[in-house]
C-alpha atoms as a PDB file:
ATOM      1  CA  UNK A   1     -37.480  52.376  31.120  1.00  0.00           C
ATOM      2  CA  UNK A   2     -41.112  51.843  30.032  1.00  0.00           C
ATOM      3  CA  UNK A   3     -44.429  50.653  32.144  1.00  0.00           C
ATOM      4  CA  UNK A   4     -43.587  47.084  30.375  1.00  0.00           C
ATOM      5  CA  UNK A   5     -39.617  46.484  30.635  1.00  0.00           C
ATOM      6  CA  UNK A   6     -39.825  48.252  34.026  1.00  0.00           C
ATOM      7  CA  UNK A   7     -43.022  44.905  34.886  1.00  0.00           C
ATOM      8  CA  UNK A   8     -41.543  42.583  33.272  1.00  0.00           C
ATOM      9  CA  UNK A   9     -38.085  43.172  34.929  1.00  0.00           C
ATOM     10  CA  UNK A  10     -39.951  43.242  38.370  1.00  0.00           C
ATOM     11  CA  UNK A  11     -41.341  39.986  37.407  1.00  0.00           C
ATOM     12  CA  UNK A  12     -38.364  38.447  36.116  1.00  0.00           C
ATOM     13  CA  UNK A  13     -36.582  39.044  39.548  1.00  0.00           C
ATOM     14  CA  UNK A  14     -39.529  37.773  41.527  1.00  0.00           C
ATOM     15  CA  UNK A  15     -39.476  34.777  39.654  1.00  0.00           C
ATOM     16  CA  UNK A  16     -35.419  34.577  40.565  1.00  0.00           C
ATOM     17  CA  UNK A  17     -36.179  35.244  44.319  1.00  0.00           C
ATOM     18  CA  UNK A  18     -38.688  32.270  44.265  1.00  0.00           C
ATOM     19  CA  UNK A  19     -36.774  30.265  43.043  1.00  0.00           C
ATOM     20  CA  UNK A  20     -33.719  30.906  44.650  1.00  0.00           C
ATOM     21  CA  UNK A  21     -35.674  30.526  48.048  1.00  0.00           C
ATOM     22  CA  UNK A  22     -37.238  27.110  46.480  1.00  0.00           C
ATOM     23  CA  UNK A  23     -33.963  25.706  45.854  1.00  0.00           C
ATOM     24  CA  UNK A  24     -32.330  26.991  48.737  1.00  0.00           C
ATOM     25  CA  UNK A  25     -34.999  24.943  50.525  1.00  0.00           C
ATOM     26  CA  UNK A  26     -34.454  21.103  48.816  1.00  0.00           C
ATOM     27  CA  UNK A  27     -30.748  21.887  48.758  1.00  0.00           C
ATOM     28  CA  UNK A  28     -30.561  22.792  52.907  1.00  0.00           C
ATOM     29  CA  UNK A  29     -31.468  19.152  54.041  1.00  0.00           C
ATOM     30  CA  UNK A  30     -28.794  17.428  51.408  1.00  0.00           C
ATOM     31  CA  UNK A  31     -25.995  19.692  52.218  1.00  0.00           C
ATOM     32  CA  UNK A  32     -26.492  19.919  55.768  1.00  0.00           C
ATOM     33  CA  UNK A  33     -25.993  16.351  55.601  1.00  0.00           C
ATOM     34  CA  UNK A  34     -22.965  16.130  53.537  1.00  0.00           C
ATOM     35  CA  UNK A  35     -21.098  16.920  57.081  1.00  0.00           C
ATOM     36  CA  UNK A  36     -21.702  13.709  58.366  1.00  0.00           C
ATOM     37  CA  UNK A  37     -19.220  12.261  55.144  1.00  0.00           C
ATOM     38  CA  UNK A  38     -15.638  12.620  55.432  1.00  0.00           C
ATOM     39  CA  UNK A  39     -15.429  15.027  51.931  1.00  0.00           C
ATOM     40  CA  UNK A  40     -12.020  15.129  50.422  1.00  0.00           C
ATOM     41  CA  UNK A  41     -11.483  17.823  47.822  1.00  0.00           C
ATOM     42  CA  UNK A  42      -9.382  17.456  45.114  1.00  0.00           C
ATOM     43  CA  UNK A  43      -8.606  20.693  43.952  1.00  0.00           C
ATOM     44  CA  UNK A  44      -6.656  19.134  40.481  1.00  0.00           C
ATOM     45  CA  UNK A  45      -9.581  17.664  39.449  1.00  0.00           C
ATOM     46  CA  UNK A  46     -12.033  20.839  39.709  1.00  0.00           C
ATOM     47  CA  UNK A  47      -8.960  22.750  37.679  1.00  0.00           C
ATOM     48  CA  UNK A  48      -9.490  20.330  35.125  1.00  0.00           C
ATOM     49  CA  UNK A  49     -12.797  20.707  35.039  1.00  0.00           C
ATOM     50  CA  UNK A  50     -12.319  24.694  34.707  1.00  0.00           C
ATOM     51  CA  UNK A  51      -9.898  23.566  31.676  1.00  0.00           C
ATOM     52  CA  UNK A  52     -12.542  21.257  29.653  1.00  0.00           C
ATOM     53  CA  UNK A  53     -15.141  23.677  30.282  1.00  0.00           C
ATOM     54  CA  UNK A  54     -13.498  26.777  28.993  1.00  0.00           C
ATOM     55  CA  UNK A  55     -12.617  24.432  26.174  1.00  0.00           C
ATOM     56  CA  UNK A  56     -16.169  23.368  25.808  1.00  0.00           C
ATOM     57  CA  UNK A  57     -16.681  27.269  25.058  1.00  0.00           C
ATOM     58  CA  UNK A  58     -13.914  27.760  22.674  1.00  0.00           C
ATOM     59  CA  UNK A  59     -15.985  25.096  20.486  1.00  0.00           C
ATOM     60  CA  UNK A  60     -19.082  27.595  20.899  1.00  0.00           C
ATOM     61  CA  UNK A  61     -17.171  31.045  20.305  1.00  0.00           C
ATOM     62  CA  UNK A  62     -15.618  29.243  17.158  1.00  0.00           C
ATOM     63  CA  UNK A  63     -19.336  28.718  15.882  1.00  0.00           C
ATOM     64  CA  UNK A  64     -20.380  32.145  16.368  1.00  0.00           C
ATOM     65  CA  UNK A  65     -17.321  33.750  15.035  1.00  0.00           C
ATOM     66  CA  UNK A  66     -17.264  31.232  11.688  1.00  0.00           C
ATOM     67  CA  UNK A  67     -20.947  32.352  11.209  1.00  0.00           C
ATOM     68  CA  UNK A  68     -20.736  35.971  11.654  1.00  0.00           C
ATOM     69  CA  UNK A  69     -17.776  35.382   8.546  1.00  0.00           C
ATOM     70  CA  UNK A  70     -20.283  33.461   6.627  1.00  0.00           C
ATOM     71  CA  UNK A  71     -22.478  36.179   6.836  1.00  0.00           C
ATOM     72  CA  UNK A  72     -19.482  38.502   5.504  1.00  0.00           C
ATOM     73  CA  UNK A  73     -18.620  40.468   8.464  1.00  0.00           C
ATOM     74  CA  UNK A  74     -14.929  40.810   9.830  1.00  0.00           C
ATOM     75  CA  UNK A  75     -14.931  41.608  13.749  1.00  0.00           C
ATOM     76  CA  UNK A  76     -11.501  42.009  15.256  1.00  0.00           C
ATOM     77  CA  UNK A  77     -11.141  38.202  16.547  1.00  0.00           C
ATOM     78  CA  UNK A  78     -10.175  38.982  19.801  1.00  0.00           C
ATOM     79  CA  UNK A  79     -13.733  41.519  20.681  1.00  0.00           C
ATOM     80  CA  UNK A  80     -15.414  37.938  19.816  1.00  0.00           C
ATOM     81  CA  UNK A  81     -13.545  36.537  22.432  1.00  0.00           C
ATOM     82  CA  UNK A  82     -14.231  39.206  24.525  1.00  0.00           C
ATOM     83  CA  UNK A  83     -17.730  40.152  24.103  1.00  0.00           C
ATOM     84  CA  UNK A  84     -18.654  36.336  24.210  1.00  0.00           C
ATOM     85  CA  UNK A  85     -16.750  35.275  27.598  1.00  0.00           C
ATOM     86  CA  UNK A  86     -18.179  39.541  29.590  1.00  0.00           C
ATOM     87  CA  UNK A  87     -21.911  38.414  27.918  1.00  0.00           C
ATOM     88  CA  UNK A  88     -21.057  35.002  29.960  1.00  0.00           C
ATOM     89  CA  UNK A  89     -20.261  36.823  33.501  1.00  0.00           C
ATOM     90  CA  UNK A  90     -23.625  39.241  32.450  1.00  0.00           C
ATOM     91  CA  UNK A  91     -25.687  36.951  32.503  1.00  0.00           C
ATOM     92  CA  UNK A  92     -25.895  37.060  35.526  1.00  0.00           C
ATOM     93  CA  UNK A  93     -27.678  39.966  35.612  1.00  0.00           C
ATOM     94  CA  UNK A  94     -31.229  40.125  35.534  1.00  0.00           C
ATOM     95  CA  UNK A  95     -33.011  40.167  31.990  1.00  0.00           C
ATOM     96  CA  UNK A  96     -31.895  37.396  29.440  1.00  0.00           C
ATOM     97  CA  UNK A  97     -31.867  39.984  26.810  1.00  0.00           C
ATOM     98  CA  UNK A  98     -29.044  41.603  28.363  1.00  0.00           C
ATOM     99  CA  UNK A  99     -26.360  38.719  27.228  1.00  0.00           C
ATOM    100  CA  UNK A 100     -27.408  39.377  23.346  1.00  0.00           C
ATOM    101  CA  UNK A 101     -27.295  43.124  23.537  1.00  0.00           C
ATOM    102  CA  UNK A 102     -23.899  43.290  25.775  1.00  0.00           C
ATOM    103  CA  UNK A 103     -22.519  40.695  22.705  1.00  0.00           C
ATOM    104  CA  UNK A 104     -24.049  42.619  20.232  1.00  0.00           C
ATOM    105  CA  UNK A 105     -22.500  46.203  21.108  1.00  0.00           C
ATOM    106  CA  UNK A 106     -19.189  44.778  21.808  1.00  0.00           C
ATOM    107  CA  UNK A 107     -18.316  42.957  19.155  1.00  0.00           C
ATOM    108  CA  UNK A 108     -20.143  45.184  16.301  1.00  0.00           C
ATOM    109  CA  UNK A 109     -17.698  47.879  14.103  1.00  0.00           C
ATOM    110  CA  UNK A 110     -16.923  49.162  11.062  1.00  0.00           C
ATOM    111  CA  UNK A 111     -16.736  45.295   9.918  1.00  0.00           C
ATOM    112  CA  UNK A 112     -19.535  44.115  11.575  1.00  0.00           C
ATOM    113  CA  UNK A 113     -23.193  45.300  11.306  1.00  0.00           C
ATOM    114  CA  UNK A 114     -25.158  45.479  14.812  1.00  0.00           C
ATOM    115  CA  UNK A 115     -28.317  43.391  13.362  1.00  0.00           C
ATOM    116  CA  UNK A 116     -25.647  40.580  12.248  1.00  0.00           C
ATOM    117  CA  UNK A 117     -24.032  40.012  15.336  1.00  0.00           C
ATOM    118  CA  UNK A 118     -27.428  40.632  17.248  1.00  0.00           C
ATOM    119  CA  UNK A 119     -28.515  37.236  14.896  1.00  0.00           C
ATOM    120  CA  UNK A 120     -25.728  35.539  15.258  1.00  0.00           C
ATOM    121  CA  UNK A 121     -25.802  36.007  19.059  1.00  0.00           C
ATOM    122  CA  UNK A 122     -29.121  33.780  19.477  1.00  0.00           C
ATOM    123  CA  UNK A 123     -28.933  31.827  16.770  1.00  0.00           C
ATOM    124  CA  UNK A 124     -25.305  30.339  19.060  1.00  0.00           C
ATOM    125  CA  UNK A 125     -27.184  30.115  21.379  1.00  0.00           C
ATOM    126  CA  UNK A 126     -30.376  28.428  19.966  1.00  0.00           C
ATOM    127  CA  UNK A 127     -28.029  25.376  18.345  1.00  0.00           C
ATOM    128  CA  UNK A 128     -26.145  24.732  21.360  1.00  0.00           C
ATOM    129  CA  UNK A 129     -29.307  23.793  23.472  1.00  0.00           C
ATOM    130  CA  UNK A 130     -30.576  22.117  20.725  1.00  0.00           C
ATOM    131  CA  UNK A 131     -27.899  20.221  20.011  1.00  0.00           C
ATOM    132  CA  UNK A 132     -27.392  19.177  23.579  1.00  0.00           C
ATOM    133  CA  UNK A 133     -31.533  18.144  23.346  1.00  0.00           C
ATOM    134  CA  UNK A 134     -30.788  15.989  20.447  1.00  0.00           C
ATOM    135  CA  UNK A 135     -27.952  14.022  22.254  1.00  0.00           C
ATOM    136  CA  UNK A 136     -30.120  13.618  25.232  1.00  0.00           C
ATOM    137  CA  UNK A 137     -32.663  12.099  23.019  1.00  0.00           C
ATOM    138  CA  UNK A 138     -29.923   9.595  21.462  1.00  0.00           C
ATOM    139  CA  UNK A 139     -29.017   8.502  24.927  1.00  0.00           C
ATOM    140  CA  UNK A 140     -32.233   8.304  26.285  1.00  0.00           C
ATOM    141  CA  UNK A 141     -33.057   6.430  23.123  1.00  0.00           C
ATOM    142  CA  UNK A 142     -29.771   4.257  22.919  1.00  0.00           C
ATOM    143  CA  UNK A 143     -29.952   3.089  26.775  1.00  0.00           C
ATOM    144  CA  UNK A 144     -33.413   3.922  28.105  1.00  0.00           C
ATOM    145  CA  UNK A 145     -34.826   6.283  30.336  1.00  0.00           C
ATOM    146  CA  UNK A 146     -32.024   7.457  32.798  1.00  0.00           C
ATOM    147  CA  UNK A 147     -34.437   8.065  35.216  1.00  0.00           C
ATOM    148  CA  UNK A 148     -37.906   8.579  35.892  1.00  0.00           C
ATOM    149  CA  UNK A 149     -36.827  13.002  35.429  1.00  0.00           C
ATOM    150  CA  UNK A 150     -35.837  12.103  32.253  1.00  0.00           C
ATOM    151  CA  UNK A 151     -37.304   9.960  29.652  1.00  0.00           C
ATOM    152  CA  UNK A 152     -39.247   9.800  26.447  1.00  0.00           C
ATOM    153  CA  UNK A 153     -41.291  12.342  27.330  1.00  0.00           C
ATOM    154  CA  UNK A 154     -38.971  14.560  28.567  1.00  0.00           C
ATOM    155  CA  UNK A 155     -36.519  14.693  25.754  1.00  0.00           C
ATOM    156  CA  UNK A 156     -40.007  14.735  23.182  1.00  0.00           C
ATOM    157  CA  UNK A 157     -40.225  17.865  24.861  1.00  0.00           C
ATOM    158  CA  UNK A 158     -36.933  18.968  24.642  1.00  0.00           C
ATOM    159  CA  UNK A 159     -36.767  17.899  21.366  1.00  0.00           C
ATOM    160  CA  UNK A 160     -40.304  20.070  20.386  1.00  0.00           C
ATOM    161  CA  UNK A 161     -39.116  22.968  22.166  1.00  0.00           C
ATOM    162  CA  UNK A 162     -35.680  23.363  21.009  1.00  0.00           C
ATOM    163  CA  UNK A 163     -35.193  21.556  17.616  1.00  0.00           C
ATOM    164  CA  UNK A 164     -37.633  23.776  15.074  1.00  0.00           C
ATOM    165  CA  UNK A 165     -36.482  27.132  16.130  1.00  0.00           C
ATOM    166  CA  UNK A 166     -33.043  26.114  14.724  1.00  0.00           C
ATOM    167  CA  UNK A 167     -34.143  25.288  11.321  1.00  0.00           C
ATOM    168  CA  UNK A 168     -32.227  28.421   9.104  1.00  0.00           C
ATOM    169  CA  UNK A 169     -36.575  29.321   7.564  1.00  0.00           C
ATOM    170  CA  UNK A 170     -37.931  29.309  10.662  1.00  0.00           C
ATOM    171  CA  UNK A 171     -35.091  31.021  12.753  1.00  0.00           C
ATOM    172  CA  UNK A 172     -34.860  33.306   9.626  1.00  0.00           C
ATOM    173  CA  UNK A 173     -38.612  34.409   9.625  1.00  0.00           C
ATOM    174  CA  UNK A 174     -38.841  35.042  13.257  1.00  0.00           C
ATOM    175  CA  UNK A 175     -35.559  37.195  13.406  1.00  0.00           C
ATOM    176  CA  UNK A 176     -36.439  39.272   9.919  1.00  0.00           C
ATOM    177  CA  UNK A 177     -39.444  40.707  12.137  1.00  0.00           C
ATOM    178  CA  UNK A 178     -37.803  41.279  15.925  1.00  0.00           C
ATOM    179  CA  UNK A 179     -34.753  43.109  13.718  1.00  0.00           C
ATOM    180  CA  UNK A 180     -36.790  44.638  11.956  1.00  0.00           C
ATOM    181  CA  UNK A 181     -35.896  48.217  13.578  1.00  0.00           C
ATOM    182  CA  UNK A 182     -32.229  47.983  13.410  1.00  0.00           C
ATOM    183  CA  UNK A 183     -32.268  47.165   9.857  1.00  0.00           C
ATOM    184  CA  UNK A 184     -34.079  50.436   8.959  1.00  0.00           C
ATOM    185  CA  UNK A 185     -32.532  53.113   7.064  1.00  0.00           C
ATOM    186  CA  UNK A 186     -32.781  56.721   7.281  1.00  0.00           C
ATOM    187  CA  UNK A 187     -34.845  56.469   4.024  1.00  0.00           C
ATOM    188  CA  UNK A 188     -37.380  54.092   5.731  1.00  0.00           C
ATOM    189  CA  UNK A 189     -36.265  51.011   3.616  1.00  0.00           C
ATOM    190  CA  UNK A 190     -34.553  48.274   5.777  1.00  0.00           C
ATOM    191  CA  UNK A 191     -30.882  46.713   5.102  1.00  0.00           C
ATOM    192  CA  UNK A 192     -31.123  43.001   4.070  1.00  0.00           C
ATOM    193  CA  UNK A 193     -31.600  40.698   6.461  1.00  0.00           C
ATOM    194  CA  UNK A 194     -29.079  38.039   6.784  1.00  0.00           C
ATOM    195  CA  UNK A 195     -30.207  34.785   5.670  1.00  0.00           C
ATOM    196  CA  UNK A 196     -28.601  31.778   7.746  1.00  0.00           C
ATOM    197  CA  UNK A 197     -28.390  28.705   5.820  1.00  0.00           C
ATOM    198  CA  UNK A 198     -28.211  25.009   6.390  1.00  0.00           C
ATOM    199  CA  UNK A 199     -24.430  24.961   5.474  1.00  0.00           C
ATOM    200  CA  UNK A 200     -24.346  27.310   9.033  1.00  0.00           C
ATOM    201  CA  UNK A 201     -26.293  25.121  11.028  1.00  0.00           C
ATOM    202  CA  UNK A 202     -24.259  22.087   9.826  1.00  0.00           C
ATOM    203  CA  UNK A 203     -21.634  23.564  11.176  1.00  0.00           C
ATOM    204  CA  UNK A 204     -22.759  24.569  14.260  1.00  0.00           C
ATOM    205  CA  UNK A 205     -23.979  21.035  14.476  1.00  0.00           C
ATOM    206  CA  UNK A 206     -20.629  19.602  15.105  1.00  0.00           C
ATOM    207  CA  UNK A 207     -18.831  22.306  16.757  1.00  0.00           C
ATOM    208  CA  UNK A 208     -22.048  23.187  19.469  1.00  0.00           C
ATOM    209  CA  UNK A 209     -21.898  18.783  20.010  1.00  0.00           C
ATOM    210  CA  UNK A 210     -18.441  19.089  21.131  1.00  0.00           C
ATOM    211  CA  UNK A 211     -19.212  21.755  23.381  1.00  0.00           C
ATOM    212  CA  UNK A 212     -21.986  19.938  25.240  1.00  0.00           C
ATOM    213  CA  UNK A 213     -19.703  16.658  25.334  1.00  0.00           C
ATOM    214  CA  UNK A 214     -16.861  18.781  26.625  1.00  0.00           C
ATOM    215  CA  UNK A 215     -18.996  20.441  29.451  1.00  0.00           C
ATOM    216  CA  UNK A 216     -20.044  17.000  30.317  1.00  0.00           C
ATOM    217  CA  UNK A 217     -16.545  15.709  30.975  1.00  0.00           C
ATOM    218  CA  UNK A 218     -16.230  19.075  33.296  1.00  0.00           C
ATOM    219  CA  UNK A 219     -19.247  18.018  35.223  1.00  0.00           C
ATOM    220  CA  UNK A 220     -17.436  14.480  35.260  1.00  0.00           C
ATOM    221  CA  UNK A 221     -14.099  15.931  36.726  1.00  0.00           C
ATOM    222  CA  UNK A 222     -16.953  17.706  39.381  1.00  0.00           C
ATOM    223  CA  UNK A 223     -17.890  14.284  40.514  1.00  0.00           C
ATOM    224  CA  UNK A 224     -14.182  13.254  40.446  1.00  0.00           C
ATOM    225  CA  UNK A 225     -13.153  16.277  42.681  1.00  0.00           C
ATOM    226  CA  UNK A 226     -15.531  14.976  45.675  1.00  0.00           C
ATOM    227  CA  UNK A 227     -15.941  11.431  44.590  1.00  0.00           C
ATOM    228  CA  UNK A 228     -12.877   9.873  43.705  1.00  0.00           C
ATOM    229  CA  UNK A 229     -14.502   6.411  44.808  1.00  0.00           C
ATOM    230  CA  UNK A 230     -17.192   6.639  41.450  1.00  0.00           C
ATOM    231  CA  UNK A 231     -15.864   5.785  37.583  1.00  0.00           C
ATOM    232  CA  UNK A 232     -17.823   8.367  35.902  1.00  0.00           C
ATOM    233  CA  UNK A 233     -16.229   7.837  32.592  1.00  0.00           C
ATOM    234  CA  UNK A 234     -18.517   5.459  31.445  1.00  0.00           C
ATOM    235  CA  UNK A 235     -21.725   7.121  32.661  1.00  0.00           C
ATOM    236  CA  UNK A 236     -20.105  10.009  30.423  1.00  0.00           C
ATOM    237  CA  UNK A 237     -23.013   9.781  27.754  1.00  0.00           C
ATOM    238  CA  UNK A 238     -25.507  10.017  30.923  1.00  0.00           C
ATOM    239  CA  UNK A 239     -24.022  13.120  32.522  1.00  0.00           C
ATOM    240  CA  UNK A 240     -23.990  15.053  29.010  1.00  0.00           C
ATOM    241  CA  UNK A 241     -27.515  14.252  28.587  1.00  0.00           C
ATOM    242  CA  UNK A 242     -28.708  15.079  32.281  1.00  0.00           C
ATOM    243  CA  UNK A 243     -26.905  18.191  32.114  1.00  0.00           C
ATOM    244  CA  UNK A 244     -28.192  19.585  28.884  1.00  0.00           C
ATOM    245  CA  UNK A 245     -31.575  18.766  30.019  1.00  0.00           C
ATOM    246  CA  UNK A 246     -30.784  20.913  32.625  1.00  0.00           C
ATOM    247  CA  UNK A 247     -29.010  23.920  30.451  1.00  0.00           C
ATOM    248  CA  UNK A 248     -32.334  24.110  28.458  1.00  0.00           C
ATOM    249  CA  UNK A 249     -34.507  23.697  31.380  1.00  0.00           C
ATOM    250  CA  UNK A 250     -32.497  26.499  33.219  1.00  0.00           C
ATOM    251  CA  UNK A 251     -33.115  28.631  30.130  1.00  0.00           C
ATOM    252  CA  UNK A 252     -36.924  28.542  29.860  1.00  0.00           C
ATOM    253  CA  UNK A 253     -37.058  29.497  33.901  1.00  0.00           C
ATOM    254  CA  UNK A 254     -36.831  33.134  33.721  1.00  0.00           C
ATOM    255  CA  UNK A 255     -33.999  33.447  36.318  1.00  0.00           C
ATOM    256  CA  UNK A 256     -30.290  35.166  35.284  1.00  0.00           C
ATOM    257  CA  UNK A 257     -27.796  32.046  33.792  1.00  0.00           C
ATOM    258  CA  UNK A 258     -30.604  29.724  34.837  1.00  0.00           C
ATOM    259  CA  UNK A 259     -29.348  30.273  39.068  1.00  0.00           C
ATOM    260  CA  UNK A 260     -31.072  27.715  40.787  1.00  0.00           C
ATOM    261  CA  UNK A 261     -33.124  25.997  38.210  1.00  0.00           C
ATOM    262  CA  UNK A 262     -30.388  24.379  36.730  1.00  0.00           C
ATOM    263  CA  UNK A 263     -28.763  23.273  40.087  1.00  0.00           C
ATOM    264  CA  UNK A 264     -32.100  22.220  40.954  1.00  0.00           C
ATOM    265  CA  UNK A 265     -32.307  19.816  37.699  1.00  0.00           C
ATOM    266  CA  UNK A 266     -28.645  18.955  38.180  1.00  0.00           C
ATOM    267  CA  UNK A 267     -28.994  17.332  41.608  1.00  0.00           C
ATOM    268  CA  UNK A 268     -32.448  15.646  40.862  1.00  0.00           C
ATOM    269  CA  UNK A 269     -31.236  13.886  37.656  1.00  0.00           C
ATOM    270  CA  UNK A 270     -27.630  12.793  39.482  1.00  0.00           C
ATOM    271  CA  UNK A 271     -28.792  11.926  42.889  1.00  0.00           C
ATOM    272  CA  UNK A 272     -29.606   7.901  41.679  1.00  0.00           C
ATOM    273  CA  UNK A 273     -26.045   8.107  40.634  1.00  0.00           C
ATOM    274  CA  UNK A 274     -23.757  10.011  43.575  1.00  0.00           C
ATOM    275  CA  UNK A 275     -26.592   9.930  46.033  1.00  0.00           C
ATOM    276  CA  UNK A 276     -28.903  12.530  46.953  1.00  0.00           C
ATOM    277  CA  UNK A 277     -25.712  14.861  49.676  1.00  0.00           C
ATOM    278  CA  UNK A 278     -23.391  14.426  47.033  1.00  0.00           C
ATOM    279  CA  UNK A 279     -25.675  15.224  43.867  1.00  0.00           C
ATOM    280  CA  UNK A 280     -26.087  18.741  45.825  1.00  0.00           C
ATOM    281  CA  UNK A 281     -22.744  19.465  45.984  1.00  0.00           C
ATOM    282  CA  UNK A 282     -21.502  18.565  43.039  1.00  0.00           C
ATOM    283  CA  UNK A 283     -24.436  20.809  41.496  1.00  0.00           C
ATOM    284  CA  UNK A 284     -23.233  23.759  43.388  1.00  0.00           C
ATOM    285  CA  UNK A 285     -19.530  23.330  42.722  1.00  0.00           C
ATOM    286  CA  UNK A 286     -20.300  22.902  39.071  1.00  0.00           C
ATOM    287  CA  UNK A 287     -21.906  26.163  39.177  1.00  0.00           C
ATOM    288  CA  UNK A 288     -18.602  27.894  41.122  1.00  0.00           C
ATOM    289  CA  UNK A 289     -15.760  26.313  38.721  1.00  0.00           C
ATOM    290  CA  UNK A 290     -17.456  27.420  35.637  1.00  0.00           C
ATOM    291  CA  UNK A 291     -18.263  31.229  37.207  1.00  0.00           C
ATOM    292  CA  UNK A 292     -14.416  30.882  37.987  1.00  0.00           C
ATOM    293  CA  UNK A 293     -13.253  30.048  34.977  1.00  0.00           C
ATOM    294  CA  UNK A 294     -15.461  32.411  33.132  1.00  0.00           C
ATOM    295  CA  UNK A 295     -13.994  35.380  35.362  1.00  0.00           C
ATOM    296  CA  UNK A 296     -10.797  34.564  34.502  1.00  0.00           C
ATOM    297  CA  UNK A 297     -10.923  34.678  30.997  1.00  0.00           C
ATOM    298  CA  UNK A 298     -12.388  38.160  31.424  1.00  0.00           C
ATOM    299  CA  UNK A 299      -9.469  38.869  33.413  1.00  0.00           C
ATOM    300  CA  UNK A 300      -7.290  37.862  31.017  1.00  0.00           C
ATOM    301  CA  UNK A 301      -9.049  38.971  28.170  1.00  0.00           C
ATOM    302  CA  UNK A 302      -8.757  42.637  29.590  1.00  0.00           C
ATOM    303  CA  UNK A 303      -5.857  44.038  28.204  1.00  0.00           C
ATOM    304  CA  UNK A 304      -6.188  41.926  25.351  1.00  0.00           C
ATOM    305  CA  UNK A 305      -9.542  43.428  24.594  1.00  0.00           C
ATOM    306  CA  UNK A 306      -8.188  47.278  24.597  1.00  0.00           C
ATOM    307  CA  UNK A 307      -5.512  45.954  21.698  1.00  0.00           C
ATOM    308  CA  UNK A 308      -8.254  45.351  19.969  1.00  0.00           C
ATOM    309  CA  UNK A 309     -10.247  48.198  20.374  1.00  0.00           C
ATOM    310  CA  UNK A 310      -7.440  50.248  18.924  1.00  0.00           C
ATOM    311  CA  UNK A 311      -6.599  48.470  16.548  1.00  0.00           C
ATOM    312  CA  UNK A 312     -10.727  49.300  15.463  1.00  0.00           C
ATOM    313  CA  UNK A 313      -9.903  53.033  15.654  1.00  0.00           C
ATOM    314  CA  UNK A 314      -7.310  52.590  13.365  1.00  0.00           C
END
């Protein structure tokens, strides 16, 4: 490990200690206070909200798998599957990079070129948080601000930060150059890059929107599972734009899947809604049911996975 990774992996933890220790902090008062309210669980409610969100991510793995066929490669279907839901569980791990380059190896073979599934990787990711700024800005837009952590100016900035890098020339001029050296051949020429088009990010338009509405509904059955007193059904549109604020939010803070950051953003932007004890909680279960449910489609996936591997060597 270089002088540089070796720094900025130092500094990436620090960051992820500080936060973790600032969060820890505003959550202690909230949930030290939840004792004093009778909390029943309802543990049907956070298995449905396992459900929607693993089929929230079906919507995503769909996108990246239909693109890296537009682009003409053929990876063994179930690798996808498996490379997408381990690069879920690894992100964990600190260094953000880590998620494209554990997706990458996994799912490239004889069918599929490394730099294409390296693009492909990002660009997934890329459309789903801006996707989920746009439909923040529509609700913010539609019913005014939700609250005073998110309104015109915040989804502006969403929108700024997450919206251009999606557009197939700029994504495509900024990816030629960072894959640069794994498109180079032994002759010093570089394999073609591979251009995404607007037919793509269609596409991902409508497949990455039902993702973020699907994860919403999960964070709905959350709010079910402690409060069974609140409707949150029709604050639906709300809770999908609160929590993909927080998604994107959670990825710009340097800290592994966003830990802490987004549970941070979660509980500020639901507290007017479930109260401040509550908003804690349900940002902290949230984070537990999906880690769950992402586990156990590894699990699953295991055996699955070696199939598919041999069927590779073949």
């Amino acid at each position: 490990m270089t002088l540089t990774r070796r720094s900025k992996l130092i500094l990436q933890i620090a960051v992820t200690l500080l936060v973790i220790a600032f969060v820890t902090y505003a959550f202690w008062k909230p949930l030290q206070q939840i004792s004093q309210h009778q909390v029943v669980w309802n543990y049907g409610y956070l298995a449905c909200a396992g459900g929607v969100y693993l089929l929230g991510l079906s919507c995503s793995v769909t996108f990246w798998w239909l693109s890296l066929l537009s682009l003409g490669q053929r990876p063994v279907p179930i690798r996808v599957l498996w490379a997408y839901f381990v690069g879920h569980v690894a992100k964990y791990v600190p260094g953000k990079a880590l998620v494209v380059l554990l997706r990458t190896v996994l799912v490239k073979g004889p069918h599929c070129r490394l730099e294409v599934a390296a693009v492909t990787v990002v660009y997934e990711t890329m459309v789903f948080m801006a996707v989920g700024a746009v439909l923040a800005a529509f609700v913010v837009l539609i019913q005014g601000p939700l609250s005073e952590h998110l309104n015109y100016v915040h989804v502006a900035l969403l929108l700024a930060g997450a919206v251009p890098l999606v557009i197939p020339a700029v994504f495509n001029a900024i990816m030629k150059r960072l894959t640069a050296p794994l498109r180079k051949l032994p002759d010093g020429t570089h394999a073609p890059f591979p251009q995404l088009d607007m037919r793509i990010l269609t596409l991902g338009i409508f497949l990455q929107a039902a993702c973020n509405v699907l994860v919403g509904t999960s964070l709905a059955f959350v709010v079910l599972s402690v409060r069974p007193d609140i409707n949150p059904w029709p604050m639906l549109p709300e809770l999908v734009a609160k929590l993909a604020a927080a998604t994107v939010l959670g990825f710009v803070i340097p800290t592994p899947a966003g830990l802490g950051t987004r549970e941070w953003a979660i509980m500020v932007l639901l507290q007017d809604q479930v109260g401040t004890d509550y908003a804690a909680l349900i940002a902290l279960l949230t984070r537990l049911t999906w880690l769950v449910s992402e586990c156990t489609m590894v699990i699953i996936l295991y055996p699955f996975r070696l199939m598919g591997s041999n069927e590779n060597k073949l």
